[in-house]
Protein backbone atom coordinates (compact mmCIF):
# COMPACT_ATOMS: atom_id res chain seq x y z
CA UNK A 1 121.76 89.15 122.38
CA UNK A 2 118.55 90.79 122.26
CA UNK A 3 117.37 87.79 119.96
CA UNK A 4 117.69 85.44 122.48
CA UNK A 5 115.08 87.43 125.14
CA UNK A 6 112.81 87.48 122.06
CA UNK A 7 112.83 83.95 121.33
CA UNK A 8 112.62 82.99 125.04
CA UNK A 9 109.78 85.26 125.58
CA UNK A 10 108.11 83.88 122.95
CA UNK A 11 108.57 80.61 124.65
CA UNK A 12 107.66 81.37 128.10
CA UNK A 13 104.43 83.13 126.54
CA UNK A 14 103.44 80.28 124.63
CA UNK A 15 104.09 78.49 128.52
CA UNK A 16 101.85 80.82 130.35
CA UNK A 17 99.03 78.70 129.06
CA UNK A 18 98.39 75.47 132.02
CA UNK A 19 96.84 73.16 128.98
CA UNK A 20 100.49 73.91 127.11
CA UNK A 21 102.13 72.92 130.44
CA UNK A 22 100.59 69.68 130.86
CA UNK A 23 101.06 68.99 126.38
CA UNK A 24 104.81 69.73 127.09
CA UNK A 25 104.30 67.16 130.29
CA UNK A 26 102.74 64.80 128.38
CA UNK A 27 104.91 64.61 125.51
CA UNK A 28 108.25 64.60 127.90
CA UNK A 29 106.89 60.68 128.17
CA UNK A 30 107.53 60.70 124.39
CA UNK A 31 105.52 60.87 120.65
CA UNK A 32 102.31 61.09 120.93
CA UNK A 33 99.49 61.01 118.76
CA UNK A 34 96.72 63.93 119.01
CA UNK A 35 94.47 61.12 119.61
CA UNK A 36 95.75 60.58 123.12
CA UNK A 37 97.17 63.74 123.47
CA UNK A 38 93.00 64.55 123.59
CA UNK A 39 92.27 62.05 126.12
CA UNK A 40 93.85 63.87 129.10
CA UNK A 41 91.56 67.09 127.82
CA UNK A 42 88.28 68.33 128.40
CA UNK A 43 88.09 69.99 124.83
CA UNK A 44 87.77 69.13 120.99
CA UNK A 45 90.40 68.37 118.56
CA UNK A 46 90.64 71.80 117.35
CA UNK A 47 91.68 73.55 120.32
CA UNK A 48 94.55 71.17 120.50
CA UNK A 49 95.33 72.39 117.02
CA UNK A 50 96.20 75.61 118.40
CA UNK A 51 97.80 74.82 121.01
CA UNK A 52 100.05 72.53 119.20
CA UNK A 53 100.18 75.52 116.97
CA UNK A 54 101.44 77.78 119.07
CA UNK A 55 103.89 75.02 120.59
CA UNK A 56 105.12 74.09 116.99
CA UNK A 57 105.46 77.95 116.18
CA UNK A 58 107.84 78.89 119.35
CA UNK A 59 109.92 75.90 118.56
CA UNK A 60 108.97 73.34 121.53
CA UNK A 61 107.21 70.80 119.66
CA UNK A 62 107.32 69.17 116.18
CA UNK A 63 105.13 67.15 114.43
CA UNK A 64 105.05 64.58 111.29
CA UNK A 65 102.09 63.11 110.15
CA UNK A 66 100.74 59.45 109.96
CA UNK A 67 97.52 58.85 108.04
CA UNK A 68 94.93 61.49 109.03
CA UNK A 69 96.55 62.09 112.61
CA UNK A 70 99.56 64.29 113.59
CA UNK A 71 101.88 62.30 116.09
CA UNK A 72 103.56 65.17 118.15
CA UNK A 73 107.16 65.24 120.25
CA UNK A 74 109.06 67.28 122.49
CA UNK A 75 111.90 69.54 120.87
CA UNK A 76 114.46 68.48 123.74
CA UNK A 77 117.26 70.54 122.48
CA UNK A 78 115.21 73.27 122.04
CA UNK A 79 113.79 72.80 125.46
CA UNK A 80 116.82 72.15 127.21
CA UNK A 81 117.81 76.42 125.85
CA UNK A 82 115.22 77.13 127.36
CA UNK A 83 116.29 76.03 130.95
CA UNK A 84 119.46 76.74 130.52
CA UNK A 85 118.92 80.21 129.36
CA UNK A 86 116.64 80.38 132.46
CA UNK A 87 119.31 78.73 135.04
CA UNK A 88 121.84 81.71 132.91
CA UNK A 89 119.00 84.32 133.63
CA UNK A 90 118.47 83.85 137.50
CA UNK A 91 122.20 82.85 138.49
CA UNK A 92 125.19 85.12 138.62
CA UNK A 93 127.52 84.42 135.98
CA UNK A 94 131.03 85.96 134.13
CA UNK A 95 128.86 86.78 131.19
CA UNK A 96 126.45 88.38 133.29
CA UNK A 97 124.59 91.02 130.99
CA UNK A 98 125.10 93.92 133.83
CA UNK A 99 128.94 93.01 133.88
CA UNK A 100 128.95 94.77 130.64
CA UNK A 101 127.20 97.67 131.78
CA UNK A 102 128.83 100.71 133.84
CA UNK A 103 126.73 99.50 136.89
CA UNK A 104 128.40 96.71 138.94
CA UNK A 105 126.68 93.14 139.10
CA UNK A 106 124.99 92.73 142.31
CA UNK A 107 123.04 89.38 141.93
């Protein structure tokens, strides 16, 4: 169990950065090459290495290259976890984590 709060929090800090927020955005259109990733940026190619880096490393994003550019898409599956892990988080539920405590659920 405690796995999963790792992983997630390893999501949501990769998340806490706005440019991240609007790759994830971007790439919810579909693939997209760094190229035009870059266009909707005011900074150089290798800052979007890292944050593709850090998207690619928590699971998010993937990549697969074509010539000399990396073409970049949305991990859906993965993403989708993430909400519903989030939706599981915030909403009362029979597998509650305090259920299994001695204290009584009170969300």
């Amino acid at each position: 169990m405690e796995n999963v709060y790792e992983q997630n929090s390893k999501i949501l800090k990769a998340l806490s950065d706005p440019n991240r927020l609007k790759i994830i955005d971007i790439l919810s259109c579909g693939e997209r090459c760094a190229c035009n990733i870059l266009e909707f940026f005011d900074f150089t190619q290798p800052t979007l290495s890292h944050h593709m880096k850090v998207l690619m490393e928590c699971g998010l994003v993937e990549s697969r290259k074509e010539g000399t550019w990396n073409h970049y898409r949305l991990k859906i599956d993965n993403a989708n976890k993430l909400v519903l892990f989030l939706m599981g988080t915030i909403t009362k539920t029979d597998d509650c984590i305090c259920k299994f405590s001695q204290y009584i659920c009170k969300k």
